[in-house]
Protein backbone atom coordinates (compact mmCIF):
# COMPACT_ATOMS: atom_id res chain seq x y z
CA UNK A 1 25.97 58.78 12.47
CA UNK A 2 22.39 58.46 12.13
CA UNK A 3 22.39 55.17 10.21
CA UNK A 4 24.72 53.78 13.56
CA UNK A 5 21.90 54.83 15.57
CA UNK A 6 19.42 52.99 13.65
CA UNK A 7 20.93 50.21 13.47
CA UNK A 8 21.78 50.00 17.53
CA UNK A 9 17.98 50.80 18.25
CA UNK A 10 17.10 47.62 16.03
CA UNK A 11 19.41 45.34 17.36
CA UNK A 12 18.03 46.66 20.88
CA UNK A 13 14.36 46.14 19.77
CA UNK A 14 15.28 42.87 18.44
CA UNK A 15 16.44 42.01 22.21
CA UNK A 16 13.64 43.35 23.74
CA UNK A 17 10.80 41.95 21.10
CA UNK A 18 12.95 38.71 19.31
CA UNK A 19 11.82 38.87 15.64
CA UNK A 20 8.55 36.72 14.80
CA UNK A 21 9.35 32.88 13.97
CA UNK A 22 8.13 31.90 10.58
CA UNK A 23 5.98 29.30 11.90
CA UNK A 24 4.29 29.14 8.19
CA UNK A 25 7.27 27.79 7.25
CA UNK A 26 7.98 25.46 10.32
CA UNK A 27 4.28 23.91 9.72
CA UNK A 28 4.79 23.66 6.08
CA UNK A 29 7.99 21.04 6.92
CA UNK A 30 6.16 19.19 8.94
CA UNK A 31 3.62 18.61 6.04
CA UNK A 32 5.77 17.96 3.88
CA UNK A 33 7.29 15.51 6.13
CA UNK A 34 3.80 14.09 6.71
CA UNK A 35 3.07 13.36 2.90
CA UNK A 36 6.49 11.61 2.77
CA UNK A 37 5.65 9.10 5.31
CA UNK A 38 2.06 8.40 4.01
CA UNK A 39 3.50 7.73 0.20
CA UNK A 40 5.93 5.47 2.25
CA UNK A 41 2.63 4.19 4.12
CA UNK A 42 0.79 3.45 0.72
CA UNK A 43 3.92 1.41 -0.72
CA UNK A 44 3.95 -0.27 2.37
CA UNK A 45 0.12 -1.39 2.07
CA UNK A 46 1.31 -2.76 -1.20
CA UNK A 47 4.13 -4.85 -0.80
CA UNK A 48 4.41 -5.34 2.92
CA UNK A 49 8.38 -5.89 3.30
CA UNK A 50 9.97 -5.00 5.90
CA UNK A 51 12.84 -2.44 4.22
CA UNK A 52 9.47 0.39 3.66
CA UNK A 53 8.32 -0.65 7.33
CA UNK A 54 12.02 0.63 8.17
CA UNK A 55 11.61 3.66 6.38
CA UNK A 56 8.18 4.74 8.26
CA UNK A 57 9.76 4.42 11.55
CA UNK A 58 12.86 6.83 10.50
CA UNK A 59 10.64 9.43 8.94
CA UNK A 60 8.15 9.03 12.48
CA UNK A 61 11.49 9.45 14.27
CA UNK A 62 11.99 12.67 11.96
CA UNK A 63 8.77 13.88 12.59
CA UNK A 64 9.00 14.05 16.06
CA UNK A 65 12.28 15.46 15.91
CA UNK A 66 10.16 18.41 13.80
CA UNK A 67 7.50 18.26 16.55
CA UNK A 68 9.73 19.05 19.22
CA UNK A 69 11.66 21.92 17.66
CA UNK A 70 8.51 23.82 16.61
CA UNK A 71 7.13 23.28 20.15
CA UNK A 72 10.09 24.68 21.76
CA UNK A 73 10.05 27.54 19.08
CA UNK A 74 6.21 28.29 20.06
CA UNK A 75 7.53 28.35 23.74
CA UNK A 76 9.99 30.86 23.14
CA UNK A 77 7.67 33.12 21.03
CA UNK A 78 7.05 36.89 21.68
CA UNK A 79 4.42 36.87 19.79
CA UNK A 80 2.80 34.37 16.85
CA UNK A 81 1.49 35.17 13.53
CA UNK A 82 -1.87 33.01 14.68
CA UNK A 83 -3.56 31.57 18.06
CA UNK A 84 -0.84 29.89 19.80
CA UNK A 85 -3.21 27.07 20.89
CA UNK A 86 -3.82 26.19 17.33
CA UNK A 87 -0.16 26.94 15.96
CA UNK A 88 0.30 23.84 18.92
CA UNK A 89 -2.71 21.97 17.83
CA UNK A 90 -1.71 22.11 14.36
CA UNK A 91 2.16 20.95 15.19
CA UNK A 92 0.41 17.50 16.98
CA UNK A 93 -2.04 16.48 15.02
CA UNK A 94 -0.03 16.66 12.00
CA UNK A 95 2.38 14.64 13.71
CA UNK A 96 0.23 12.12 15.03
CA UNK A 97 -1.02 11.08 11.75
CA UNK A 98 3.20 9.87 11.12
CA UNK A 99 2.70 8.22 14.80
CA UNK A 100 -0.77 6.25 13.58
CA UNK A 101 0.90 5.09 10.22
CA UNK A 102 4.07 3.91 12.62
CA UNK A 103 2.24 1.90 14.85
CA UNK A 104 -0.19 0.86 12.13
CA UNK A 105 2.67 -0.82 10.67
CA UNK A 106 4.13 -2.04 13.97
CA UNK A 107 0.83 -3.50 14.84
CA UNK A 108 0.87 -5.64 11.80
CA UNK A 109 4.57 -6.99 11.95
CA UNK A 110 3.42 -8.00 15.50
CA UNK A 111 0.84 -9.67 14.47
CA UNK A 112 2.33 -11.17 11.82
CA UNK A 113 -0.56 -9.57 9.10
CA UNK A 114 -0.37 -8.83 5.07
CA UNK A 115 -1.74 -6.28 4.04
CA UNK A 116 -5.09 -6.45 2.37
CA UNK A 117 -6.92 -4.39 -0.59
CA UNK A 118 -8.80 -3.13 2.59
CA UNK A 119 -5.73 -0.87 4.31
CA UNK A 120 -4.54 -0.01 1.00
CA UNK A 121 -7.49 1.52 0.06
CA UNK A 122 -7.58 3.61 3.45
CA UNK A 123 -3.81 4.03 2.80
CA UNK A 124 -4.30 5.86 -0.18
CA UNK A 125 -7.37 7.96 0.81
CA UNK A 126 -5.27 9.16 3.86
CA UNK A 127 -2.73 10.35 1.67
CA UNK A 128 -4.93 12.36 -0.08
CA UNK A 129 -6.09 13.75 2.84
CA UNK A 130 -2.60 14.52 3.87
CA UNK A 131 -2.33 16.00 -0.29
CA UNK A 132 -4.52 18.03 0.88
CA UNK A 133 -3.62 19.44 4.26
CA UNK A 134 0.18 20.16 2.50
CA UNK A 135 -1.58 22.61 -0.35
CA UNK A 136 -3.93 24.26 2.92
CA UNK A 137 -1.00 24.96 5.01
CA UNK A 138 1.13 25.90 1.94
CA UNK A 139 -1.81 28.57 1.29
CA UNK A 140 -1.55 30.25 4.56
CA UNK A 141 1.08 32.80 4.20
CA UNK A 142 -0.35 34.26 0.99
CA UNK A 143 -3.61 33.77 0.59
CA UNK A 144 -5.16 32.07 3.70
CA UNK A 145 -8.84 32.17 2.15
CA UNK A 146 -8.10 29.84 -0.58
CA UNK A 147 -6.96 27.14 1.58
CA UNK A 148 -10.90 26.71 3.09
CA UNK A 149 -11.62 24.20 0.17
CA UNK A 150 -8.51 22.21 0.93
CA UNK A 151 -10.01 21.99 4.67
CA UNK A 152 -12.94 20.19 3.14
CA UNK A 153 -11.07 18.03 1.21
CA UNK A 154 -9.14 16.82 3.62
CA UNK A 155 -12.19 15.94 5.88
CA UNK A 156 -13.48 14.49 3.02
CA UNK A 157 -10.97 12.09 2.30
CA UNK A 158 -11.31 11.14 6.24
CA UNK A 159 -15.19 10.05 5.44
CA UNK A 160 -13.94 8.19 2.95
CA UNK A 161 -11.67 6.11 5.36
CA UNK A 162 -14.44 5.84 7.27
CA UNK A 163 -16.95 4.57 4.91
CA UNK A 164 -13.62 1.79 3.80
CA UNK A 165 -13.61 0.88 7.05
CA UNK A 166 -17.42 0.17 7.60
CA UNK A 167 -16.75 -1.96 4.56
CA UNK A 168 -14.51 -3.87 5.18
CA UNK A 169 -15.75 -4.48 8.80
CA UNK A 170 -19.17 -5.38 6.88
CA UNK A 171 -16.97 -8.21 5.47
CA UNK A 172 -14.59 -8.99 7.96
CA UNK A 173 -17.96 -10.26 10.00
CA UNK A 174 -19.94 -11.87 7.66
CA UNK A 175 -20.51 -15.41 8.79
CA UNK A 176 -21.75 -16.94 6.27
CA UNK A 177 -19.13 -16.54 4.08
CA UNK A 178 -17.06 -17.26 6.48
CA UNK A 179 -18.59 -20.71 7.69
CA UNK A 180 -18.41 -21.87 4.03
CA UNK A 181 -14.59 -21.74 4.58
CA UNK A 182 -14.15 -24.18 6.98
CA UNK A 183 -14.70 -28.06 5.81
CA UNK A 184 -17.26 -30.04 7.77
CA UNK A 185 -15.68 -33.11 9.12
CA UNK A 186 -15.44 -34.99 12.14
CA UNK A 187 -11.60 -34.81 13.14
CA UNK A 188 -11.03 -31.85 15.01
CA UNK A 189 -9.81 -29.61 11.76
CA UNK A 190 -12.72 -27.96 11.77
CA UNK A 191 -12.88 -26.56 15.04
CA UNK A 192 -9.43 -25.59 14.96
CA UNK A 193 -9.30 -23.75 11.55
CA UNK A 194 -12.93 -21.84 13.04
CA UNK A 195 -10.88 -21.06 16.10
CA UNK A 196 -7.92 -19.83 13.34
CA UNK A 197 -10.00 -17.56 11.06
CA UNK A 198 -12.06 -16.02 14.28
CA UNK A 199 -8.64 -15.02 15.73
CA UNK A 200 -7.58 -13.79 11.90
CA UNK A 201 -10.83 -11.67 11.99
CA UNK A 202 -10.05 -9.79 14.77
CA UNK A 203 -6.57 -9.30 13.82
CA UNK A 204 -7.93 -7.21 10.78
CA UNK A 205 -10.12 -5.30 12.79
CA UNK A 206 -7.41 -3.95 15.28
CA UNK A 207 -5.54 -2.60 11.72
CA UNK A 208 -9.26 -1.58 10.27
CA UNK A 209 -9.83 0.75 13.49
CA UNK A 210 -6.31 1.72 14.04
CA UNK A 211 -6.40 3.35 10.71
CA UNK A 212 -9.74 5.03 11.17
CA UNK A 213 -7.81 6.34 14.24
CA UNK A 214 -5.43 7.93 11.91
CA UNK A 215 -7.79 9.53 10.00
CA UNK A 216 -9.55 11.11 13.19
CA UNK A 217 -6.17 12.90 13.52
CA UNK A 218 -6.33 13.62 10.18
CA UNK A 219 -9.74 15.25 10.24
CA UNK A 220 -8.75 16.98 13.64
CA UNK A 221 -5.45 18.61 11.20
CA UNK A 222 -7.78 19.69 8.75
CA UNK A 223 -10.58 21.31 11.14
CA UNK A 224 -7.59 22.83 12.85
CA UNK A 225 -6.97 24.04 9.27
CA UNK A 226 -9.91 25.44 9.07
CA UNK A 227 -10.03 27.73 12.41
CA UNK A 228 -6.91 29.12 11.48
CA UNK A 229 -8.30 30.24 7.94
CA UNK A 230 -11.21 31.92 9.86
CA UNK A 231 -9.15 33.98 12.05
CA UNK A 232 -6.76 35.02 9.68
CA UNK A 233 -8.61 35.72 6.74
């Protein structure tokens, strides 16, 4: 008798005050999710074909699909293991690093652009950075304090990106070099092949700062990180 009484004052609880979503868990796909489409994003930097391309914009499709069911779980939440604002932080900005290697990608298909040593090289330091922000979240449920260090090296591998990108900007603009390309001669070739590489610089350079774009979200994941590890530790 007493054990049918128990149980009908849990189930009557559980109406009143839903069990807690496991939104360590929920985060933790969309990480994993994450690291999936930036491997994808590195292969893509490599070869440039348009099958991988494919494959970015189904996973960003998945991720958003991910996005939208833990936001609707937040909204239904009695109550939240962490901050609500940064459980919701955390669920975008993890996302919008899929959205920035999506367009990234679309950006260059448009624009009919290879892929240079330049973006791979940011490729692969944002997938770090993503490495990174998948063993930090993992960390959370157990032992929240350890994942501080992945924090920093996720923001670290965002500096890098940066410091790629001032690089490659450094290079992308260098005149000189680039005036030695095009043959002095009076026909008109000249002029036109200037007029061809000035329009191929800034081509780069909307890739170059897209990507530094993603790893502003990136950084933004890993600060976001970080608050949560104070608060919970």
């Amino acid at each position: 008798m007493s054990r049918t009484i128990g149980s009908y004052l849990r189930k009557l609880v559980d109406r009143v005050i839903p069990p807690m979503p496991d939104f360590f868990t929920l985060i933790n796909e969309q990480c994993d999710l994450c690291l999936q489409a930036m491997t994808v994003f590195v292969s893509y930097m490599e070869r440039g074909d348009a099958e991988t391309a494919a494959e970015i914009r189904r996973l960003e499709k998945q991720g958003d699909k991910l996005k939208r069911r833990n936001s609707q779980v937040l909204d239904k939440a009695f109550t939240t293991p962490m901050d609500r604002e940064d459980i919701h932080d955390a669920i975008t900005s993890i996302d919008d690093i899929i959205n920035y290697a999506k367009t990234t990608v679309r950006e260059m298909e448009v624009l009919n652009l290879e892929p240079d040593r330049h973006m791979l090289e940011m490729a692969n330091e944002l997938l770090a950075g993503c490495q990174a922000l998948q063993r930090g979240f993992a960390k959370l449920s157990a032992e929240p304090s350890h994942a501080e260090h992945d924090a920093m090296a996720a923001r670290k591998a965002e500096r890098r990106v940066e410091s790629v990108y001032r690089h490659a900007i450094g290079q992308l603009f260098h005149t000189e070099a680039m005036l030695k390309k095009i043959p002095g001669d009076n026909n008109g070739d000249g002029h036109q092949l200037l007029a061809l590489a000035i329009i191929d610089i800034f081509k780069h350079r909307e890739i170059y700062r897209h990507m530094s774009n993603g790893a502003d979200r990136l950084a933004h994941a890993a600060d976001k990180l970080n608050d949560i590890v104070v608060k919970i530790s």
